[in-house]
N, C-alpha and C. Protein backbone atom coordinates (compact mmCIF):
# COMPACT_ATOMS: atom_id res chain seq x y z
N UNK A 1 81.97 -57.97 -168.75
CA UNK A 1 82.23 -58.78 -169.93
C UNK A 1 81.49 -60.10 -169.85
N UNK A 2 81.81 -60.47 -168.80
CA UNK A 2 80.65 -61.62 -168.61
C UNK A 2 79.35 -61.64 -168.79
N UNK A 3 78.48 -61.04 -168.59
CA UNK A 3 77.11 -60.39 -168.62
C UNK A 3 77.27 -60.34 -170.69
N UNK A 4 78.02 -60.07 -171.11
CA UNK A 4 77.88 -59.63 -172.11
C UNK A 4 77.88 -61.15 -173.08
N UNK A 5 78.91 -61.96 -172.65
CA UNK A 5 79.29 -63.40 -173.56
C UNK A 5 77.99 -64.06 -172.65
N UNK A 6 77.66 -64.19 -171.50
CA UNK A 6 76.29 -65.11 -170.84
C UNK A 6 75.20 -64.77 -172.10
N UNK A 7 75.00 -63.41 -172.19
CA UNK A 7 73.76 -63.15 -173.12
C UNK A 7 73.88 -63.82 -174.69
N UNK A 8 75.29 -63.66 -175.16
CA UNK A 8 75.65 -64.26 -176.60
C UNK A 8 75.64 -65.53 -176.80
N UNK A 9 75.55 -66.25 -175.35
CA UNK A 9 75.76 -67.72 -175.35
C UNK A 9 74.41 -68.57 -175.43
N UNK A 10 73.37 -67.33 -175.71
CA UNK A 10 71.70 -67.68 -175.37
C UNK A 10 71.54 -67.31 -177.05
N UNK A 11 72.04 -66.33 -177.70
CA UNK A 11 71.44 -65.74 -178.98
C UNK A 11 72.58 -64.17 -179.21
N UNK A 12 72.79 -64.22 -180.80
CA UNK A 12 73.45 -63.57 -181.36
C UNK A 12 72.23 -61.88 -181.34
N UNK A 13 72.99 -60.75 -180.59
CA UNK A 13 72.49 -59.61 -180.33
C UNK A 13 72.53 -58.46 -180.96
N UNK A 14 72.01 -58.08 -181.26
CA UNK A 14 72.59 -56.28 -182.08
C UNK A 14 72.90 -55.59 -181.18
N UNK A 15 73.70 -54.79 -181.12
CA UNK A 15 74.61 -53.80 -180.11
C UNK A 15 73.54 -52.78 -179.61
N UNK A 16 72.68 -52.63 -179.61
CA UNK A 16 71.71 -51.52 -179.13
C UNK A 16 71.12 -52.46 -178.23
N UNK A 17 70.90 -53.73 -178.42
CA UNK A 17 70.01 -54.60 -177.66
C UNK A 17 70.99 -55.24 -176.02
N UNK A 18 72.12 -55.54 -176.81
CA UNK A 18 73.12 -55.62 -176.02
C UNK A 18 73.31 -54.69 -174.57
N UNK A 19 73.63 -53.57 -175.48
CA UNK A 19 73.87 -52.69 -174.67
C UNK A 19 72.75 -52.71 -173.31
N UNK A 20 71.30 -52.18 -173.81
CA UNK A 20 70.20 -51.92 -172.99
C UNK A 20 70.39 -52.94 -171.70
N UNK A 21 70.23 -54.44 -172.66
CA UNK A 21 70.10 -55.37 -171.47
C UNK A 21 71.41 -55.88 -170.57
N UNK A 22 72.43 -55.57 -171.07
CA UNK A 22 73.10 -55.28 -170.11
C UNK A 22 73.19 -54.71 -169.11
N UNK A 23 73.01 -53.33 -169.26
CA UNK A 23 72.75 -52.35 -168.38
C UNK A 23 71.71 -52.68 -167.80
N UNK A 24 70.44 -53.44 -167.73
CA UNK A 24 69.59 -53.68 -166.77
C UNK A 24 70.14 -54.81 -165.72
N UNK A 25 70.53 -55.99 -166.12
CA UNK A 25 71.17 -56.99 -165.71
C UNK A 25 72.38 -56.43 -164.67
N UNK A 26 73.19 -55.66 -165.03
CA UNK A 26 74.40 -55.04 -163.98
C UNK A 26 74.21 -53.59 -162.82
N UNK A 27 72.87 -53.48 -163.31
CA UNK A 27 72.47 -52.70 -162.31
C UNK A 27 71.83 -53.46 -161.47
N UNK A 28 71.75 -52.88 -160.58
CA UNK A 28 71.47 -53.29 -158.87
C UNK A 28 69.56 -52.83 -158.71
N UNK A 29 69.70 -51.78 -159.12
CA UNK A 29 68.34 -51.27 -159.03
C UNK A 29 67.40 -51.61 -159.75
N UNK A 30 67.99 -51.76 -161.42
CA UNK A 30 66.95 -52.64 -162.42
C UNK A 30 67.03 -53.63 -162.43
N UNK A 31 68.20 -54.62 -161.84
CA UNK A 31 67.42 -56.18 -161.43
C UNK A 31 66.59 -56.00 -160.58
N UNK A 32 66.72 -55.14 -159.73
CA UNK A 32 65.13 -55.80 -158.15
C UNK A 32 64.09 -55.55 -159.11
N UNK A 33 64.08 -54.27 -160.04
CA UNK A 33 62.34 -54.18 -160.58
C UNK A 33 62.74 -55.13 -161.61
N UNK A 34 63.85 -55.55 -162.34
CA UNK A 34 63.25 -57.03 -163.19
C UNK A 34 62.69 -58.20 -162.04
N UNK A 35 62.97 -58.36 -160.82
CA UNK A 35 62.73 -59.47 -160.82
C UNK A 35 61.32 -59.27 -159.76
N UNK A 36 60.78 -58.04 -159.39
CA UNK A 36 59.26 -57.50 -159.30
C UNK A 36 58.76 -57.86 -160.29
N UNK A 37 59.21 -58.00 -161.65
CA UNK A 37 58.16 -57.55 -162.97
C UNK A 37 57.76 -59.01 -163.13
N UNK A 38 56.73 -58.87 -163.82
CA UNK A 38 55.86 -60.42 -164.08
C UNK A 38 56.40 -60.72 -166.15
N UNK A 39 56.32 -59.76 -166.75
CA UNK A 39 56.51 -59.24 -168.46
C UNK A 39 57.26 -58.19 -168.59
N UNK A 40 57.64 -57.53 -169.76
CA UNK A 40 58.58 -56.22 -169.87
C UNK A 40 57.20 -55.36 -170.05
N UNK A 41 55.86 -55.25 -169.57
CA UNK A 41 55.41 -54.35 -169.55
C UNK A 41 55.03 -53.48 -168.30
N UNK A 42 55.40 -54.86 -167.56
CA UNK A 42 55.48 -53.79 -166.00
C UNK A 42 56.59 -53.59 -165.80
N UNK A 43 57.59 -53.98 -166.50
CA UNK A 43 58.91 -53.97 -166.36
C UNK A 43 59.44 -52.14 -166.60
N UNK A 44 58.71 -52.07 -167.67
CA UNK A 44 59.08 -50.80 -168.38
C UNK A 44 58.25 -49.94 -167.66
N UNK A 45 56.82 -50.46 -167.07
CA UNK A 45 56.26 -49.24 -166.08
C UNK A 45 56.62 -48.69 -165.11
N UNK A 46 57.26 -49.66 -164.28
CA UNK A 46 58.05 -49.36 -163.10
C UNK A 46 59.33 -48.60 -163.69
N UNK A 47 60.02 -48.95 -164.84
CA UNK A 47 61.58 -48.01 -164.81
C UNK A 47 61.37 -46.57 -165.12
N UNK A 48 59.96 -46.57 -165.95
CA UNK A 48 59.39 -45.08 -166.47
C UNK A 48 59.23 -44.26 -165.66
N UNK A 49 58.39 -45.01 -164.30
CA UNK A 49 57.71 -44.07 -162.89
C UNK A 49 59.31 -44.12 -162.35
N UNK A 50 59.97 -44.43 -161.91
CA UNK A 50 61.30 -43.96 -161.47
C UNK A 50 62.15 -43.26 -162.17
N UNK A 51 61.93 -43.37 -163.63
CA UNK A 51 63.27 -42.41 -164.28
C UNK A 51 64.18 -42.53 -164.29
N UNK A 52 64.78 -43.64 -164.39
CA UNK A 52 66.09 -45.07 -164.10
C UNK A 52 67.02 -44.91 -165.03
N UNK A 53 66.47 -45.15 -166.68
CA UNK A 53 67.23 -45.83 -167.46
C UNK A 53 68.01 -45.06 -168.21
N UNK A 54 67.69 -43.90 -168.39
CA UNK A 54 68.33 -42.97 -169.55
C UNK A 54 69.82 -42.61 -168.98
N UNK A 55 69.60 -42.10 -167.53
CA UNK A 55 70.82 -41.97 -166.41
C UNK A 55 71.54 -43.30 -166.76
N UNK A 56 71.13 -44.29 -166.16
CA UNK A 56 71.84 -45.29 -166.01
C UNK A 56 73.05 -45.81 -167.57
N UNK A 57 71.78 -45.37 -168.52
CA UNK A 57 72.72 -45.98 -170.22
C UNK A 57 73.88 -45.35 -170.08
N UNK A 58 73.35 -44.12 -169.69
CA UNK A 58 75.36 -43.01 -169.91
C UNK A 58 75.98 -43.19 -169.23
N UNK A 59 75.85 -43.43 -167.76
CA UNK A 59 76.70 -43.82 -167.21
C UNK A 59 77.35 -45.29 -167.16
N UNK A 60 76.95 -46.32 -167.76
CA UNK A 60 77.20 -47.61 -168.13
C UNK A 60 78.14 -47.78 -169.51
N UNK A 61 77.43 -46.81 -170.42
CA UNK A 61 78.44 -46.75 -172.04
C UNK A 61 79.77 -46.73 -172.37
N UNK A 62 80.77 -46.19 -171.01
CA UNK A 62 82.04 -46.41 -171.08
C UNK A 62 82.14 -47.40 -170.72
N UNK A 63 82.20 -48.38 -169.61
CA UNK A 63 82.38 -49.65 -169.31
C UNK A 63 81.76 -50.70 -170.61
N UNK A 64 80.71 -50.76 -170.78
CA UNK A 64 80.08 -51.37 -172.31
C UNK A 64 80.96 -51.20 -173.35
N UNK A 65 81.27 -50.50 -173.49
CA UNK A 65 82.22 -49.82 -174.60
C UNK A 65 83.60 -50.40 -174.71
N UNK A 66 84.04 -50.51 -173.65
CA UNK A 66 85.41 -51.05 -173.08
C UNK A 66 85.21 -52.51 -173.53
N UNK A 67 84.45 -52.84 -172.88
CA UNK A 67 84.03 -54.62 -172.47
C UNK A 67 84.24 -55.11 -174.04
N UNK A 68 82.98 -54.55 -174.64
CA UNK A 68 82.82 -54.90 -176.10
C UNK A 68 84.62 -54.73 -176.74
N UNK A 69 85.05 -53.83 -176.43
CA UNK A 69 86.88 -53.60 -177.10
C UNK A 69 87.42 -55.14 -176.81
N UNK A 70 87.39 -54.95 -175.52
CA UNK A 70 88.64 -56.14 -174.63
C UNK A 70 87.77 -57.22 -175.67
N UNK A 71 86.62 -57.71 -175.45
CA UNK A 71 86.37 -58.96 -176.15
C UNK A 71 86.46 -59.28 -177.52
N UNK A 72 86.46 -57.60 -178.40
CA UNK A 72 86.42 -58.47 -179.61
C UNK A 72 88.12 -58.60 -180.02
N UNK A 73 89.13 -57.83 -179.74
CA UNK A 73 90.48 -57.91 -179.38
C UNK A 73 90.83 -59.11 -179.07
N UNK A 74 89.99 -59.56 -178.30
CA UNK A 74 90.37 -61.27 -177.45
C UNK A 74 89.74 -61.68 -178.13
N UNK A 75 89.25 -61.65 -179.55
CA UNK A 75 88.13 -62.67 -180.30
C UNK A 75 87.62 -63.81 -179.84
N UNK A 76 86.53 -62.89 -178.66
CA UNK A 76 85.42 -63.83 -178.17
C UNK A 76 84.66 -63.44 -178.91
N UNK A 77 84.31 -62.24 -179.44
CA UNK A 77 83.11 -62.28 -180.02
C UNK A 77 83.56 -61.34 -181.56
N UNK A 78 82.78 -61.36 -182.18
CA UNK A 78 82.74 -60.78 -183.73
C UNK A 78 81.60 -60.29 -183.69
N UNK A 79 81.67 -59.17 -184.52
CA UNK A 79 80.89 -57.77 -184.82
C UNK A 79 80.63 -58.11 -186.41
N UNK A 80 79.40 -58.00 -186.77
CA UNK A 80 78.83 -58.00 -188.37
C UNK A 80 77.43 -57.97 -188.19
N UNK A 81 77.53 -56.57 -188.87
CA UNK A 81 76.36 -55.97 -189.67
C UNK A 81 75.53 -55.63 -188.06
N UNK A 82 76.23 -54.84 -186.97
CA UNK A 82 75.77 -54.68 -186.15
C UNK A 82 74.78 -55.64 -184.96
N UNK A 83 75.56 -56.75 -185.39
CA UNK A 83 74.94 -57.90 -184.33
C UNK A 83 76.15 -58.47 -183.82
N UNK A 84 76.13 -58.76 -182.54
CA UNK A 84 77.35 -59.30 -181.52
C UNK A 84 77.28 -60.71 -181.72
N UNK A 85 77.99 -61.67 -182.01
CA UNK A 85 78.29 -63.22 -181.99
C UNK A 85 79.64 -63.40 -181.43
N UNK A 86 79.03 -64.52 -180.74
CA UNK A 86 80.11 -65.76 -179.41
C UNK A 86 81.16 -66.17 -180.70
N UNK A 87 82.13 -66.19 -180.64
CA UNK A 87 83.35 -66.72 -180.94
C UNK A 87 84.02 -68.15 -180.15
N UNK A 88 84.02 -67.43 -179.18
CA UNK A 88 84.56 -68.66 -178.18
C UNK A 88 83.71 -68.88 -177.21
N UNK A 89 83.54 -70.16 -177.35
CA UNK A 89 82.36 -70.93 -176.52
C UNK A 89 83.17 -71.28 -174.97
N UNK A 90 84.31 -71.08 -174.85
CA UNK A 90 85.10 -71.43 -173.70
C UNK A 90 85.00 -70.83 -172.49
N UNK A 91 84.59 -69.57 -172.93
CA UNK A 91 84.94 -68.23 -172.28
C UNK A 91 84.12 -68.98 -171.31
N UNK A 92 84.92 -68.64 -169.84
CA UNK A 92 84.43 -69.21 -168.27
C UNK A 92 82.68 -69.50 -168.29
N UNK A 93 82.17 -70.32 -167.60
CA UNK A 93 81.20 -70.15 -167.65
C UNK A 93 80.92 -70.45 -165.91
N UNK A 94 79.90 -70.16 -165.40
CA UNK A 94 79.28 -70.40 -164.53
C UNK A 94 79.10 -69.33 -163.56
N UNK A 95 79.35 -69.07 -162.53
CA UNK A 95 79.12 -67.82 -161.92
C UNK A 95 80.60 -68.05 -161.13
N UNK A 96 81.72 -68.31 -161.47
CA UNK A 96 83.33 -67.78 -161.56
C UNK A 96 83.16 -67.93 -159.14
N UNK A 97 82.21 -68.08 -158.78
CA UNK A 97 82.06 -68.22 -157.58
C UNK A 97 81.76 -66.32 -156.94
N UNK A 98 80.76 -65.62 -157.70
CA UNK A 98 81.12 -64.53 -157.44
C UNK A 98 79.40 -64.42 -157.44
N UNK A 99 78.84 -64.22 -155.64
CA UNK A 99 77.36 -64.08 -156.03
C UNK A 99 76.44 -63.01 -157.13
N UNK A 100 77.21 -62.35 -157.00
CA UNK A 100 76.99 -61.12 -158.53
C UNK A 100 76.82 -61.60 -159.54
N UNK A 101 77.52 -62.46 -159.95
CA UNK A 101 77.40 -63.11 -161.40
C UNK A 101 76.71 -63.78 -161.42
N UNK A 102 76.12 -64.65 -160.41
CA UNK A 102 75.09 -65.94 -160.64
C UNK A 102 74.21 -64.85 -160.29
N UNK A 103 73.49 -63.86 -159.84
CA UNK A 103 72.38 -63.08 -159.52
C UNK A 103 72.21 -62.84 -161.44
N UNK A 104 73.19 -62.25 -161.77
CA UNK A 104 72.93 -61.85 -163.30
C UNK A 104 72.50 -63.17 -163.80
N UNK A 105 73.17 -64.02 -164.20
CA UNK A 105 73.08 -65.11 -164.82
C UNK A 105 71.60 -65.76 -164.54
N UNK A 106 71.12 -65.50 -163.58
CA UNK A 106 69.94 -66.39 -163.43
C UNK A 106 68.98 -65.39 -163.94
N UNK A 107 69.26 -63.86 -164.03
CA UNK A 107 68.07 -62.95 -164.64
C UNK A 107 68.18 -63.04 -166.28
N UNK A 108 69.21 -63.48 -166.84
CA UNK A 108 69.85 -63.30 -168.22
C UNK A 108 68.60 -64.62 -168.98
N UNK A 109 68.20 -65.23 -168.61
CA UNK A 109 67.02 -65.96 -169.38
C UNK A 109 65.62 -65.68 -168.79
N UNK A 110 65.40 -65.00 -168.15
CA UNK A 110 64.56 -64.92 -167.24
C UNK A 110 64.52 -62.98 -168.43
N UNK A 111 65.17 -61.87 -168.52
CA UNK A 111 64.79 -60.97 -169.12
C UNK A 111 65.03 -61.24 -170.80
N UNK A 112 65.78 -62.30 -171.60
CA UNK A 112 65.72 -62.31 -172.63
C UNK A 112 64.37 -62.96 -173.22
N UNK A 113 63.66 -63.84 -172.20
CA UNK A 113 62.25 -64.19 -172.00
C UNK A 113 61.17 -63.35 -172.28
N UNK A 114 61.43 -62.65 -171.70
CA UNK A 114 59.98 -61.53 -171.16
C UNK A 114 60.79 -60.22 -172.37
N UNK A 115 61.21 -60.56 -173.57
CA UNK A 115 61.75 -59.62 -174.54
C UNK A 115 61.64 -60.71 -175.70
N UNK A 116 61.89 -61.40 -175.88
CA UNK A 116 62.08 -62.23 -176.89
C UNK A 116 60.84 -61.78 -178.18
N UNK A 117 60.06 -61.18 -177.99
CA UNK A 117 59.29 -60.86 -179.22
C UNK A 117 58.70 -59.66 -179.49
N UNK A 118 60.16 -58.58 -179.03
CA UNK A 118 60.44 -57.08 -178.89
C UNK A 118 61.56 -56.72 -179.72
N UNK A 119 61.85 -56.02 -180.64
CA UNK A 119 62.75 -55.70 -181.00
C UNK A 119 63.58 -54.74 -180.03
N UNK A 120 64.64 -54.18 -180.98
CA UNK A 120 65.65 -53.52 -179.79
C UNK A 120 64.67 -52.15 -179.45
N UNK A 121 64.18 -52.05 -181.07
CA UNK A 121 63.07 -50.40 -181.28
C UNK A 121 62.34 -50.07 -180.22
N UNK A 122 61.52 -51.29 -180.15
CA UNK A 122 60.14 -51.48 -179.34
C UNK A 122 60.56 -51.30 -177.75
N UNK A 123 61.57 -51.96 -177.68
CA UNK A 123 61.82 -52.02 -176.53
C UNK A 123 62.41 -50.24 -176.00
N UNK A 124 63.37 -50.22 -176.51
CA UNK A 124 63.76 -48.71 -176.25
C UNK A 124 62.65 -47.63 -176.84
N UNK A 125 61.51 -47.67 -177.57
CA UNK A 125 60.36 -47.10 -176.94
C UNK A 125 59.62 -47.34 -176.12
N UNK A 126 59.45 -48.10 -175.82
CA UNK A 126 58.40 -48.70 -174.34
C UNK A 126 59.35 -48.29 -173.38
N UNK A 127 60.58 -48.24 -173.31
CA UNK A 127 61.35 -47.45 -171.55
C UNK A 127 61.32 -46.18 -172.32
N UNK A 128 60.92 -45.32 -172.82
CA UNK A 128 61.01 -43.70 -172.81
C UNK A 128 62.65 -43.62 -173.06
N UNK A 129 63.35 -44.14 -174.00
CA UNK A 129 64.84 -43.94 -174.34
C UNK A 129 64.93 -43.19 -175.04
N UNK A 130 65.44 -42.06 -175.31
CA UNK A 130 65.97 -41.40 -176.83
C UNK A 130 67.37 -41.63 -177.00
N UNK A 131 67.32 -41.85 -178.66
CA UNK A 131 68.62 -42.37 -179.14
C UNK A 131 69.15 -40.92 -179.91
């Protein structure tokens, strides 16, 4: 859930975009190649030659799924027209003292960077995703 309000607290997301970069950020394996990658184009070369991401979305979608429930229930965040927005600006911030979270947190501007002028499309064609 955290991973999820850190990203909303940078820019309001569409749930496909959400989702993806989440799932790179809370994995273990696609942060080391985010933080190998120089752009999301080696980014996406390296997850392609491994065959990473498609596995990883399904198995991540229940927890995502959940997260997104608990928060908008707890109206941290609001849902319209398929884009995720921060509600509550309160929600904990910092890395809660948990090196996991500051590992995310420091990749969370560092991959919305190296995406920022990708749509959710582009992006989930450039990793070989089918929706």
């Amino acid at each position: 859930m955290v991973c999820i309000v850190r990203l909303l607290k940078k820019r309001n997301i569409d749930m496909a975009l959400s989702y993806l970069l989440s799932t790179i950020l809370i994995d273990n394996q696609l942060s080391v190649i985010l933080n190998k990658s120089q752009d999301f184009e080696q980014f996406s070369k390296y997850v392609i030659e491994l065959g990473l991401i498609s596995r990883k979305l399904n198995s991540f979608a229940p927890y995502f799924i959940n997260a997104i429930v608990i928060l908008k229930q707890s109206n941290v965040i609001n849902i319209s027209e398929g884009f995720l927005q921060l509600n509550d600006q309160s929600f904990p911030d910092g890395d809660l003292g948990s090196i996991r979270l500051r590992k995310i947190s420091n990749n969370v501007d560092f991959l919305l960077d190296i995406c920022k002028n990708l749509s959710s499309k582009e992006m989930y064609n450039k990793l070989n995703i089918q929706l």
